[in-house]
N, C-alpha and C. Protein backbone atom coordinates (compact mmCIF):
# COMPACT_ATOMS: atom_id res chain seq x y z
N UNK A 1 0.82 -1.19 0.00
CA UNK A 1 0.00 0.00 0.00
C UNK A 1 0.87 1.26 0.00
N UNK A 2 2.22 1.23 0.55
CA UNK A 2 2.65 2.64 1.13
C UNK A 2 3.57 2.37 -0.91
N UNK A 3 4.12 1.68 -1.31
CA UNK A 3 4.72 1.59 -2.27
C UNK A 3 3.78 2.27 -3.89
N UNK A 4 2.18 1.68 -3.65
CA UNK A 4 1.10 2.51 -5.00
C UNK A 4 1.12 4.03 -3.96
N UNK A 5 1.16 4.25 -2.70
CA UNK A 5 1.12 6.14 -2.40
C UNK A 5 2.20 6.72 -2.80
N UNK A 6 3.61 6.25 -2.85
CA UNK A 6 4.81 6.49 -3.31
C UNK A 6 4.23 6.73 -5.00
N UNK A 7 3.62 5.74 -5.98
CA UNK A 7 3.48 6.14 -6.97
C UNK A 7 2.33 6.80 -7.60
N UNK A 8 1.90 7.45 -6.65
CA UNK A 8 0.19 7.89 -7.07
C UNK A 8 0.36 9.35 -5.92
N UNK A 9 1.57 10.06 -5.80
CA UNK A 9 2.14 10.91 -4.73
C UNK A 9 0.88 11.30 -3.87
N UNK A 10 0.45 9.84 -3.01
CA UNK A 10 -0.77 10.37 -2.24
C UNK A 10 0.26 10.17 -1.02
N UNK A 11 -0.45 11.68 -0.10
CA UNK A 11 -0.04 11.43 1.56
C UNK A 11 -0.79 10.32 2.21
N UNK A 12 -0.07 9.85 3.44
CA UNK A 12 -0.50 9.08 4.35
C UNK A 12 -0.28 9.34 5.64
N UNK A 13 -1.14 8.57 6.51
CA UNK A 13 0.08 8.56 7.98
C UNK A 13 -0.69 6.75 8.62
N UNK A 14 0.23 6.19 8.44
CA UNK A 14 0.24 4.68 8.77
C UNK A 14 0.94 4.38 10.04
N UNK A 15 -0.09 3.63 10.97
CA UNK A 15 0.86 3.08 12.19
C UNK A 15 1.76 1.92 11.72
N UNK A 16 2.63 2.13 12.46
CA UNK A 16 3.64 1.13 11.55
C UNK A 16 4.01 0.43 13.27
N UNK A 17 4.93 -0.95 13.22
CA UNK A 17 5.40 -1.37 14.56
C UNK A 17 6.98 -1.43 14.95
N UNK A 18 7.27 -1.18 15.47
CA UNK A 18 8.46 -0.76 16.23
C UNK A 18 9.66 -1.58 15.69
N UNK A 19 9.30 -2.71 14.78
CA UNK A 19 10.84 -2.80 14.20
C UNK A 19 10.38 -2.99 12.82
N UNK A 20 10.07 -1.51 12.63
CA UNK A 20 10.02 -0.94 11.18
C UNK A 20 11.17 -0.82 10.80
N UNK A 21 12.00 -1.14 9.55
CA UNK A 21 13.31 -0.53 9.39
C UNK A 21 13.63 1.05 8.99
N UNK A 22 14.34 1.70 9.54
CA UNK A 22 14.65 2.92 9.05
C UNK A 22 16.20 3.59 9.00
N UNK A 23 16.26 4.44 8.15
CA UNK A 23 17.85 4.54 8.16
C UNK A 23 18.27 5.96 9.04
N UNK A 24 17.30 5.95 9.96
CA UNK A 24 17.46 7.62 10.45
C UNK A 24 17.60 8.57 10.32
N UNK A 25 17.29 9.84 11.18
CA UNK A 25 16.84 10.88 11.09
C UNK A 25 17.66 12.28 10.29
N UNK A 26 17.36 12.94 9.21
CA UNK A 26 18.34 13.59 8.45
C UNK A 26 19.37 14.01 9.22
N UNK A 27 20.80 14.62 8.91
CA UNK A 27 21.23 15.50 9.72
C UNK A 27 22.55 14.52 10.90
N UNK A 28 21.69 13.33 10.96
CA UNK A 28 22.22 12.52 12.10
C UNK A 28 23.42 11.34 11.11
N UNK A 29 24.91 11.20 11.65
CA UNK A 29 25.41 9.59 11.32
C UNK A 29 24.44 8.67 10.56
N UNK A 30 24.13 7.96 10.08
CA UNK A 30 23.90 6.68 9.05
C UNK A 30 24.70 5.52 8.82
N UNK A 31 25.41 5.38 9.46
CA UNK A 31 26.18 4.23 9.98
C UNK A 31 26.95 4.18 11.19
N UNK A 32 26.31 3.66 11.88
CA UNK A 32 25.46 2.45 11.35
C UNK A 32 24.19 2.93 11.46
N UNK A 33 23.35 2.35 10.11
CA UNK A 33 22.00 2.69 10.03
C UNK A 33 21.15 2.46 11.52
N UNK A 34 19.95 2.95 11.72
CA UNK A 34 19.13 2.69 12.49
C UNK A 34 18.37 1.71 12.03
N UNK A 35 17.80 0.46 12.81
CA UNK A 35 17.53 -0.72 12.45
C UNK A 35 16.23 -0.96 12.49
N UNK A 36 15.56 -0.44 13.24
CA UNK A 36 13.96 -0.53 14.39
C UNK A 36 13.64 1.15 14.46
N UNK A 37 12.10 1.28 14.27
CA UNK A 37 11.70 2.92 14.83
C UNK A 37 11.86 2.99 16.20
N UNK A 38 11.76 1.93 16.75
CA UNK A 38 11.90 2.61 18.96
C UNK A 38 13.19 2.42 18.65
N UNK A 39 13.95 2.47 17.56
CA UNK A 39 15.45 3.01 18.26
C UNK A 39 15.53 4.32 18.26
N UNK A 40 14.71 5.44 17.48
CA UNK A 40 14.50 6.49 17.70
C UNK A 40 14.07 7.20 18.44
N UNK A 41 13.53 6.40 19.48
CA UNK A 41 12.75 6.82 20.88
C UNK A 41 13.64 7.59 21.36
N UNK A 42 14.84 6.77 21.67
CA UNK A 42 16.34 7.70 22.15
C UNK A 42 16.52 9.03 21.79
N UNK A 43 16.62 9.06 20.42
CA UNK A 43 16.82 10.10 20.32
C UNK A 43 15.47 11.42 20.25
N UNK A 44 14.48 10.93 20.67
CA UNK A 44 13.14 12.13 20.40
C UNK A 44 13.09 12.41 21.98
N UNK A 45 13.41 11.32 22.67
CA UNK A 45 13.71 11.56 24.29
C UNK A 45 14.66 12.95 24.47
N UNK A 46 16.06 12.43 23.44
CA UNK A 46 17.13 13.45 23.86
C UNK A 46 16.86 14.94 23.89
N UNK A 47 16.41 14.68 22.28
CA UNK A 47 15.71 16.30 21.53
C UNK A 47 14.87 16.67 22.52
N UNK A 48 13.84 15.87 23.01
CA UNK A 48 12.89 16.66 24.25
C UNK A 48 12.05 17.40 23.72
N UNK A 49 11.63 17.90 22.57
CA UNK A 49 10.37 18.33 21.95
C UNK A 49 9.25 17.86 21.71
N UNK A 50 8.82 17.36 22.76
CA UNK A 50 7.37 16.74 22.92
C UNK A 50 6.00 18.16 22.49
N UNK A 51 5.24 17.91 22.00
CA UNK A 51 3.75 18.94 22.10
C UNK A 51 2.59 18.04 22.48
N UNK A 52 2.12 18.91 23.49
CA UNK A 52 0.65 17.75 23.82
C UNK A 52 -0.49 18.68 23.37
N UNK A 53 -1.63 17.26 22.50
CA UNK A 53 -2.40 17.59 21.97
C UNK A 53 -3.46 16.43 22.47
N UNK A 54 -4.65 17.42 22.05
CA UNK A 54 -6.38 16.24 22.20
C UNK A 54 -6.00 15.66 20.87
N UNK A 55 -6.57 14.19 21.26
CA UNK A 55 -7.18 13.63 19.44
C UNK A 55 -8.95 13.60 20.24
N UNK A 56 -9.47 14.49 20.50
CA UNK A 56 -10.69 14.77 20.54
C UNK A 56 -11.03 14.36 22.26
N UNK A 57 -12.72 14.22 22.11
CA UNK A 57 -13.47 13.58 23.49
C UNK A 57 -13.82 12.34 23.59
N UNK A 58 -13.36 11.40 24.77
CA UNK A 58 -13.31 10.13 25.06
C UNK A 58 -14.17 9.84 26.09
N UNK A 59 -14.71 8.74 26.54
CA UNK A 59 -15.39 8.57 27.40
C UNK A 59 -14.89 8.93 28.83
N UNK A 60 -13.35 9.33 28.71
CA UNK A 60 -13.45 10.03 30.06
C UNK A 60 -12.45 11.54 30.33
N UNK A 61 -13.08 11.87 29.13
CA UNK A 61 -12.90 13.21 28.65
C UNK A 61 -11.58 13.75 27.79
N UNK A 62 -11.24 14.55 27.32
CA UNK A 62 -10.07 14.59 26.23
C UNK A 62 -9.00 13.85 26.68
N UNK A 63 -9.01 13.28 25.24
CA UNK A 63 -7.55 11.99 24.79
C UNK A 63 -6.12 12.55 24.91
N UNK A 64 -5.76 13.14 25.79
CA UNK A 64 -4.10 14.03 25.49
C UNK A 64 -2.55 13.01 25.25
N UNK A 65 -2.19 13.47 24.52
CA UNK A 65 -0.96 12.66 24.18
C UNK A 65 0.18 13.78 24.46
N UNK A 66 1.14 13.26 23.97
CA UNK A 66 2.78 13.47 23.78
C UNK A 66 2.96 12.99 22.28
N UNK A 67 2.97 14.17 21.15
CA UNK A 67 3.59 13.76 20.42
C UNK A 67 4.76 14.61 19.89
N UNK A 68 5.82 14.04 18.82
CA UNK A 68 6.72 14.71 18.32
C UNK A 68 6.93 14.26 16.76
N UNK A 69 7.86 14.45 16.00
CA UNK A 69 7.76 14.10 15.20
C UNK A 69 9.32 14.58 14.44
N UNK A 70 9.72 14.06 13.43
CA UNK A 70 10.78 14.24 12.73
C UNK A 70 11.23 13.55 11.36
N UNK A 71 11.47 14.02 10.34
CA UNK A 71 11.94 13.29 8.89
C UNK A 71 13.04 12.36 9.63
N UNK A 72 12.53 11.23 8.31
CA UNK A 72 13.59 9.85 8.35
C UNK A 72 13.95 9.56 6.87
N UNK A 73 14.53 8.55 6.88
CA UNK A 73 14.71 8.45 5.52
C UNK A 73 14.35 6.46 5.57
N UNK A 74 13.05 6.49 5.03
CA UNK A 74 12.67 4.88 5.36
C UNK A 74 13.69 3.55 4.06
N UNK A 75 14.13 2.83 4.86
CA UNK A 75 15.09 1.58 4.05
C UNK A 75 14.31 1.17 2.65
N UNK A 76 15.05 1.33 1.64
CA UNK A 76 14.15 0.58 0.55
C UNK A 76 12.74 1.01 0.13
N UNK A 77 12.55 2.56 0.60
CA UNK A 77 11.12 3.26 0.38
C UNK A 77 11.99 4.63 -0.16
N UNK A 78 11.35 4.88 -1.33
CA UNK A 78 12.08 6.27 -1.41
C UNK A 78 10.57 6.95 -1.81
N UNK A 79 10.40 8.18 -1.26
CA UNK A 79 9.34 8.72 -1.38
C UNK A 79 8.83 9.20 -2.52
N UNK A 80 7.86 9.85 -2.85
CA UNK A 80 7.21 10.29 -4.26
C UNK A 80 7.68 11.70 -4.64
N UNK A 81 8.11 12.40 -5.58
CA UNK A 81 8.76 13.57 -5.83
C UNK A 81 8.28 14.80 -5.12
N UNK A 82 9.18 15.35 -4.65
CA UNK A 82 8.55 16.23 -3.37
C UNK A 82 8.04 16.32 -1.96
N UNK A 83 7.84 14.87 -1.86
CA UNK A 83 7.28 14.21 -0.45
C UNK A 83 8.46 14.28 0.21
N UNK A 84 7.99 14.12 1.33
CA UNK A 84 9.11 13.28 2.48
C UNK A 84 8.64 12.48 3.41
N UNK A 85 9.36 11.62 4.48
CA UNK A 85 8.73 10.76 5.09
C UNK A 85 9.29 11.48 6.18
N UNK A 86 8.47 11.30 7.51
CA UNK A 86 8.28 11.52 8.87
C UNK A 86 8.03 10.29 9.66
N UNK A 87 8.65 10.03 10.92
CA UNK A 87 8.10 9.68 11.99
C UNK A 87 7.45 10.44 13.27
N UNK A 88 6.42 9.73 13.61
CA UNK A 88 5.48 10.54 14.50
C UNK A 88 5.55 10.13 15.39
N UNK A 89 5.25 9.87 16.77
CA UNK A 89 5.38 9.47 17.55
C UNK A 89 4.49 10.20 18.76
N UNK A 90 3.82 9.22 19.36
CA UNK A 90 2.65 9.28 20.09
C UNK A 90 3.39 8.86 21.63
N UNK A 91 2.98 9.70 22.59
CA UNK A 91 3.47 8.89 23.72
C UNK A 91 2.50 8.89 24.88
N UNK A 92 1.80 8.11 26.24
CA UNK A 92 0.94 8.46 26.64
C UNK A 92 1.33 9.50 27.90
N UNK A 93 0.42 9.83 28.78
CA UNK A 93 0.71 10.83 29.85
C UNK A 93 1.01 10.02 30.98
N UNK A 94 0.43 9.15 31.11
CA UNK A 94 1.16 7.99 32.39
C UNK A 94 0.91 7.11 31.98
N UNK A 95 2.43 6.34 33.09
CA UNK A 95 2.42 5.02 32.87
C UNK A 95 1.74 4.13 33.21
N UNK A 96 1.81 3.31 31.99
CA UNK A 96 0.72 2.10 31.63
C UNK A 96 1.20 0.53 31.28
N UNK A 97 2.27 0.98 31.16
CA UNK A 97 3.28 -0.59 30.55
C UNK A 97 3.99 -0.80 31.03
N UNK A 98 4.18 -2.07 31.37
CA UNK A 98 5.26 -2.74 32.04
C UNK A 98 6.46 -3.65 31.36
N UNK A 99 7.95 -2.83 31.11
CA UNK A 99 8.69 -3.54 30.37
C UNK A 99 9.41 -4.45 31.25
N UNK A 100 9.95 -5.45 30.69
CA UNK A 100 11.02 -6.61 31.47
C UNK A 100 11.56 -6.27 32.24
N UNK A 101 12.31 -5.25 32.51
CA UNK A 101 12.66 -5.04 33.89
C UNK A 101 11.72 -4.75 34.61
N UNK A 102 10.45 -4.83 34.70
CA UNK A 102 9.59 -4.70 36.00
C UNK A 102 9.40 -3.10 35.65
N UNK A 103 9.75 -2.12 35.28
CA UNK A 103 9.50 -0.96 35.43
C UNK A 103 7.90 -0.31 34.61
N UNK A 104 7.55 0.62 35.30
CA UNK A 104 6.33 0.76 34.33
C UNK A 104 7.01 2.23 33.70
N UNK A 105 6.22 2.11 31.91
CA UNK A 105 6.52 2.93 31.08
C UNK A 105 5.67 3.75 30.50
N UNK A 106 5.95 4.75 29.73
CA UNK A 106 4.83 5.11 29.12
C UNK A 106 4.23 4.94 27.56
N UNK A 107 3.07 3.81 27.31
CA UNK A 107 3.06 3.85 26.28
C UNK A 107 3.53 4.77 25.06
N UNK A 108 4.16 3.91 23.67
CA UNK A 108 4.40 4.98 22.58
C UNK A 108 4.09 4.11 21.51
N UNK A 109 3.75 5.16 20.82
CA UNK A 109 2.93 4.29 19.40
C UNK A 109 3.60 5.19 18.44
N UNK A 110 3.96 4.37 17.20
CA UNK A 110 4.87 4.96 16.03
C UNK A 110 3.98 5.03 15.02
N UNK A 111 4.13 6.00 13.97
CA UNK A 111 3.40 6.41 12.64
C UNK A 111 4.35 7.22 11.61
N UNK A 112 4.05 6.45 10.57
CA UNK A 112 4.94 6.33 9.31
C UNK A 112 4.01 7.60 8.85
N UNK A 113 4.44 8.81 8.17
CA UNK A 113 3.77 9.75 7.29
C UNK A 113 4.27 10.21 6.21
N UNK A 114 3.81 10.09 5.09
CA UNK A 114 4.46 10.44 3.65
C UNK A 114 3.71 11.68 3.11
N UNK A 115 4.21 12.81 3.22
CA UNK A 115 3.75 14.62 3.02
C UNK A 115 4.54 15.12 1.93
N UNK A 116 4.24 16.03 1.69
CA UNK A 116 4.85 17.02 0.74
C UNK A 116 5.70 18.08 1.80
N UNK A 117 6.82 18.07 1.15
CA UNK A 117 8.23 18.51 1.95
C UNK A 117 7.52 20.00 2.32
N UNK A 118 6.54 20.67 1.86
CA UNK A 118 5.98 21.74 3.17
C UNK A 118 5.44 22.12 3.74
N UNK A 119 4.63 20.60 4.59
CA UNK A 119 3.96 20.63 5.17
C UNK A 119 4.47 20.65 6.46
N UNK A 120 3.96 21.42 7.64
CA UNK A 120 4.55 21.65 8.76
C UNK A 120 4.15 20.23 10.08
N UNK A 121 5.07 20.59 10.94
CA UNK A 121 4.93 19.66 11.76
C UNK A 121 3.39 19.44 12.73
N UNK A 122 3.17 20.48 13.12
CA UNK A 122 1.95 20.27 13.87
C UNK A 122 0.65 20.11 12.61
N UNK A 123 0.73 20.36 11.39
CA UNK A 123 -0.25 19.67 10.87
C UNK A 123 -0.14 18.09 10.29
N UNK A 124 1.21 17.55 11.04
CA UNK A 124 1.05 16.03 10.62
C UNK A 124 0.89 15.61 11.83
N UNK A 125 1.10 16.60 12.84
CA UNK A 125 0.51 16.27 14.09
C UNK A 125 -0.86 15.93 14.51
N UNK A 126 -1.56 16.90 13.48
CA UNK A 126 -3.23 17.14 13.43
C UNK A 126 -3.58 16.12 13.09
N UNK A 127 -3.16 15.60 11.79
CA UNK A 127 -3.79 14.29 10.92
C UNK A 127 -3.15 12.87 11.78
N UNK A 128 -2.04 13.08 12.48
CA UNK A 128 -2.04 11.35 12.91
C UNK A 128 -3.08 11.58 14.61
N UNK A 129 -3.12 12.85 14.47
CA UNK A 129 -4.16 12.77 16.03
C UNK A 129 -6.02 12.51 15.66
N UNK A 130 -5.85 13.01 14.53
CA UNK A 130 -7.81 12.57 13.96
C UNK A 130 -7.29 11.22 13.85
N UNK A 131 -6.60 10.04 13.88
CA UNK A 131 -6.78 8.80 13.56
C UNK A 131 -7.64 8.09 14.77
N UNK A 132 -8.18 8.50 15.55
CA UNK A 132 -8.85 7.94 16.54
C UNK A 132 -10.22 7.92 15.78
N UNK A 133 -10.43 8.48 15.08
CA UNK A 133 -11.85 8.83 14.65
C UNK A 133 -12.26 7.74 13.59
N UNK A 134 -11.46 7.21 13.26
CA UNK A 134 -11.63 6.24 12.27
C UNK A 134 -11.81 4.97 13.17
N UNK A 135 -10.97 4.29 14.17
CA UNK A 135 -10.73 3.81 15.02
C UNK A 135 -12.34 3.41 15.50
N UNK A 136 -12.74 4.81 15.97
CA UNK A 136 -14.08 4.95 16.56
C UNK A 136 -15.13 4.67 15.56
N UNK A 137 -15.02 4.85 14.09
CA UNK A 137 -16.00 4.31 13.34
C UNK A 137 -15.73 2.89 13.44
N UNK A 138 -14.81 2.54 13.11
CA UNK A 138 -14.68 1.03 12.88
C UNK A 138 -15.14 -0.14 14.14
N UNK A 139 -14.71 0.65 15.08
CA UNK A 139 -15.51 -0.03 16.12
C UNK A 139 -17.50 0.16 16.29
N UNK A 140 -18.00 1.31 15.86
CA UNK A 140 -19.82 1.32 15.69
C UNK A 140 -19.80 0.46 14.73
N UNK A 141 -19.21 0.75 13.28
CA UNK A 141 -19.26 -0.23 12.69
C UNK A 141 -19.79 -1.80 12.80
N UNK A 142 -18.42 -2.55 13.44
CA UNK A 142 -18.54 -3.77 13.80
C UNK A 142 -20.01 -3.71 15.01
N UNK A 143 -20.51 -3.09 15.47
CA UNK A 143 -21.99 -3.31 16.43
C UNK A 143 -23.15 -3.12 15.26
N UNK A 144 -23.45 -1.93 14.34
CA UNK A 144 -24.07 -1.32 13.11
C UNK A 144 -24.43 -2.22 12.23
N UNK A 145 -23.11 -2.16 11.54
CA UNK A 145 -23.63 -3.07 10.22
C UNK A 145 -22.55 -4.74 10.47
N UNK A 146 -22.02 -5.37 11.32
CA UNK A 146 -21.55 -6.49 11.15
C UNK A 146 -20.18 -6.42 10.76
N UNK A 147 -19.65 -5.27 10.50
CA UNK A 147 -18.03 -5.16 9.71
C UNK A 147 -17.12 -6.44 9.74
N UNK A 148 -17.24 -6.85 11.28
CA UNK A 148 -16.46 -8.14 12.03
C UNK A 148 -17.52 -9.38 11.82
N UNK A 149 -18.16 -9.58 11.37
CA UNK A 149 -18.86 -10.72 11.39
C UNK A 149 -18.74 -11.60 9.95
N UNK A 150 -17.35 -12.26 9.46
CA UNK A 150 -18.01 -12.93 8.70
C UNK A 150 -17.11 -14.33 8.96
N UNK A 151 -17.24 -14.66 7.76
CA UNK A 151 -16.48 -16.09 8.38
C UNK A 151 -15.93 -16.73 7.02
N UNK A 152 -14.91 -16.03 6.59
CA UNK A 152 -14.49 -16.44 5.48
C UNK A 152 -12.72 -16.37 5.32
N UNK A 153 -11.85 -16.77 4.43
CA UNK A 153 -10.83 -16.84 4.75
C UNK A 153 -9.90 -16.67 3.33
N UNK A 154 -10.28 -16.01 2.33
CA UNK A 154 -9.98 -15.73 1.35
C UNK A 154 -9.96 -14.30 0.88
N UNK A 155 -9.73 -13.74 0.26
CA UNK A 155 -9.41 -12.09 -0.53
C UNK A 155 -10.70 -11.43 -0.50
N UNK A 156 -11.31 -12.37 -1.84
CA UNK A 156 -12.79 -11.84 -2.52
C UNK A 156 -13.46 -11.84 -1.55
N UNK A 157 -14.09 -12.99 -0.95
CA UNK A 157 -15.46 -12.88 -0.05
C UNK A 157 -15.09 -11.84 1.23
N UNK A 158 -14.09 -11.88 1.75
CA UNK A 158 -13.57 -10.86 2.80
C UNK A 158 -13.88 -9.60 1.81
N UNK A 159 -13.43 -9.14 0.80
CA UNK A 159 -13.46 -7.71 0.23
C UNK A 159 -14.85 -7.35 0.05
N UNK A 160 -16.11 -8.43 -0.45
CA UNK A 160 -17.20 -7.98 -0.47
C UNK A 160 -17.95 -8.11 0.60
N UNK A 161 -17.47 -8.34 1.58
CA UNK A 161 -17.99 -8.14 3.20
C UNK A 161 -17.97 -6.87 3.51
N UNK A 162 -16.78 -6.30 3.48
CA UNK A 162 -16.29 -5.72 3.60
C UNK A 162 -16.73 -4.55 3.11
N UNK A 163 -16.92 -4.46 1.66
CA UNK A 163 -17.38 -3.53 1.01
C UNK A 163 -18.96 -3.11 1.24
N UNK A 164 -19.57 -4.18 1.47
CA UNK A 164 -21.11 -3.91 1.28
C UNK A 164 -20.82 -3.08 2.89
N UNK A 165 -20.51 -3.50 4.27
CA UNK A 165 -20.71 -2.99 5.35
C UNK A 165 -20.19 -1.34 5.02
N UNK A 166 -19.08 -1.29 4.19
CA UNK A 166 -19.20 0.02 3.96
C UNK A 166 -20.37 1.03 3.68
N UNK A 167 -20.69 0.43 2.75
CA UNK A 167 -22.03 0.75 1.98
C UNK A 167 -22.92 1.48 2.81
N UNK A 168 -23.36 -0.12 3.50
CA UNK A 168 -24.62 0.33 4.59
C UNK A 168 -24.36 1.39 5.23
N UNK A 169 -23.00 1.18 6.06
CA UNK A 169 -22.28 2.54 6.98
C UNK A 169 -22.64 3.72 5.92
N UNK A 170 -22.08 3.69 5.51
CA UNK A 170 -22.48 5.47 4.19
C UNK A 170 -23.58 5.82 4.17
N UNK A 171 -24.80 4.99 4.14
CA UNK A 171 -25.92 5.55 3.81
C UNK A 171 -26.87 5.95 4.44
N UNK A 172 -26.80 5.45 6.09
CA UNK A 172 -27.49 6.70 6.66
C UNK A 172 -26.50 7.52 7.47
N UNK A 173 -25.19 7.54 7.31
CA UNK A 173 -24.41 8.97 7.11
C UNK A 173 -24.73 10.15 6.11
N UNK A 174 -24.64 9.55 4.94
CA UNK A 174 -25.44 10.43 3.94
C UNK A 174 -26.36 11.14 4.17
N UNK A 175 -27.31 10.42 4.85
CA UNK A 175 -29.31 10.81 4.68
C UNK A 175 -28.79 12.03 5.87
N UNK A 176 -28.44 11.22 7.11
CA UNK A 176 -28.34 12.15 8.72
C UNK A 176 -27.77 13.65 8.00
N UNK A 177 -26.59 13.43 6.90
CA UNK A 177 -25.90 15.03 7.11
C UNK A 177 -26.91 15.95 6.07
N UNK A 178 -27.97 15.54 5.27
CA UNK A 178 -28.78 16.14 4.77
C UNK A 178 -30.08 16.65 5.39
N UNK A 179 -30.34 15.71 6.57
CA UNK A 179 -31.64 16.83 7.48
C UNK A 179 -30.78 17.55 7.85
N UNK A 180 -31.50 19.37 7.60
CA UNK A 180 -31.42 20.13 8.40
C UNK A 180 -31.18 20.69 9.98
N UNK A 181 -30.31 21.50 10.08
CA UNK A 181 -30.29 21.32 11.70
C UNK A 181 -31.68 22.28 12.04
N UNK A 182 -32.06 21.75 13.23
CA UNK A 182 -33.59 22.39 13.73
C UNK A 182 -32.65 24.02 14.49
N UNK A 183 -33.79 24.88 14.17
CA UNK A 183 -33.73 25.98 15.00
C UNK A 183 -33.59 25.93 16.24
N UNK A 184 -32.50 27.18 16.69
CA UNK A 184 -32.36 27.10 18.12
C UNK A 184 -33.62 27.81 18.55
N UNK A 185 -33.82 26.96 19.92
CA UNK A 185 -35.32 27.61 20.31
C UNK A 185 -34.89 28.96 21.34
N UNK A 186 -36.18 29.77 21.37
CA UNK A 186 -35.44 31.03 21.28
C UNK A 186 -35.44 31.33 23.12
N UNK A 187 -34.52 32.28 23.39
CA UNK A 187 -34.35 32.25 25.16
C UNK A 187 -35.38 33.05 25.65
N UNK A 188 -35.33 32.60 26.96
CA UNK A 188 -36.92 33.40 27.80
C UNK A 188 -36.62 34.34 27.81
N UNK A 189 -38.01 35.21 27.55
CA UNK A 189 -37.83 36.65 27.71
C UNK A 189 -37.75 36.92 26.45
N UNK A 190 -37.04 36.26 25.38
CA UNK A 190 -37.04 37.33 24.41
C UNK A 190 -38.13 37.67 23.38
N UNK A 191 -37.97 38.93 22.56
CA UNK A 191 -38.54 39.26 21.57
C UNK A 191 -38.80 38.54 20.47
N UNK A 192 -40.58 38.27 19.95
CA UNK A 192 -40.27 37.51 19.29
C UNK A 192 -41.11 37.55 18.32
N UNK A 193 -41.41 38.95 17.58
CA UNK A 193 -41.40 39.74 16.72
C UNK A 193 -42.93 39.64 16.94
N UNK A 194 -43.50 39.78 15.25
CA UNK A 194 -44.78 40.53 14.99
C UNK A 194 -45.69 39.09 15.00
N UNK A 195 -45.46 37.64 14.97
CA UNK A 195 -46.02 36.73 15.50
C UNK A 195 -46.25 36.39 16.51
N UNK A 196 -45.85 37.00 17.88
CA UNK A 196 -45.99 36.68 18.75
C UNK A 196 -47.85 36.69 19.15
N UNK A 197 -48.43 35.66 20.15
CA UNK A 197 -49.81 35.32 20.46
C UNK A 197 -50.15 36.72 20.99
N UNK A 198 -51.23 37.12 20.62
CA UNK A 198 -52.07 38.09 21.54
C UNK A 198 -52.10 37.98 23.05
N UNK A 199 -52.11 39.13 23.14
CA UNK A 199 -52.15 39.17 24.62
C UNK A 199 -53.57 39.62 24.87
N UNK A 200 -54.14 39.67 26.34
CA UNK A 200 -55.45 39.34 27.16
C UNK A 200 -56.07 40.89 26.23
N UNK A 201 -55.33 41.90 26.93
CA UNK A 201 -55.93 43.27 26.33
C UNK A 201 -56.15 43.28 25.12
N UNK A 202 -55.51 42.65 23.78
CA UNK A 202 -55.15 42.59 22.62
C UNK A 202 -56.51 41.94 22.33
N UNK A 203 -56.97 40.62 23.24
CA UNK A 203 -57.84 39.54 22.66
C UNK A 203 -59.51 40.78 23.11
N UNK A 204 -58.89 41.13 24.36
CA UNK A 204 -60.13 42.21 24.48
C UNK A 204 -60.99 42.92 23.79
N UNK A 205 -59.99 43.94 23.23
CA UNK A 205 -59.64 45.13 22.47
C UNK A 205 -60.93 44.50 21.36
């Protein structure tokens, strides 16, 4: 997939897993190459330029992370003319993981992004932080229309599972963003012009 965005110069931002190969960060030695993305942890630790951001509202109220980010140069991927590749890097606010030595850590999650060399950092910040939102469809999804329910073990029948649950999903997305939003109803007390009901004297009169 990341190899047809390389030739179709579409951006991305893909979670990728921690022994992604990469040849490290511009600027820096290259030999010896960097082997794994958490070997870069080290060095986004060193740099210390963390920014914390919401990826929106969660059930127990905004999602805040630690992220940072920096060009790499990925092994055997060369990007699409003008692009460049980034690593992103997500980290959580407390610790949650427990590595082999017994110590607890703080989750970090890695993301591969392929941009056009001027696009700035906090807007690849923006786009790998909306990835929750997809996340969050895909999970109504699987309750909605069945996304997770089939039972097959081949390409095709998986793709038209797949596809039709799309479908369904789309279409009362569609319908919902075409009703109108209802009027705000109007606050007490106020004025509310030349329709307003008669009043007692009025009905008198």
């Amino acid at each position: 997939m990341r190899a047809w965005c390389h030739r179709q110069s579409a951006p991305y931002v893909f979670g990728v897993p921690v022994d992604r190969p990469l040849d490290g960060p511009p600027g820096k030695p290259r030999q010896p190459a960097v082997k794994r993305a958490d070997d870069l942890l080290h060095y986004a630790k060193t740099r210390d330029q963390w920014e914390r951001r919401s990826c929106g509202d969660g059930a127990k109220g905004e999602r805040l992370y630690d992220w940072t980010a920096f060009a790499v140069h990925v092994k055997d991927e060369d990007p699409a003319d003008t692009f460049t590749h980034w690593l992103v890097l997500r980290r959580s606010l407390h610790p949650n993981r427990r590595a082999k030595d017994g110590e607890l850590h703080r989750e970090v999650a890695y993301f591969l992004v392929h941009v056009p060399a001027g696009v700035t950092v906090s807007q690849i910040i923006a786009r790998a932080g909306g990835r929750w939102q997809i996340e969050e469809d895909n999970e109504i999804n699987k309750q909605l229309v069945g996304l997770a329910q089939y039972q097959v073990r081949k390409w095709t029948p998986w793709h038209r599972h797949v596809t039709a649950c799309m479908l369904a999903s789309a279409f009362p997305a569609v319908q919902r963003a075409q009703i109108p939003e209802p009027d705000p109803a109007p606050e007490e007390g106020a004025d509310l012009g030349k329709d307003h009901s008669p009043s007692v004297s009025e009905v008198a009169g």
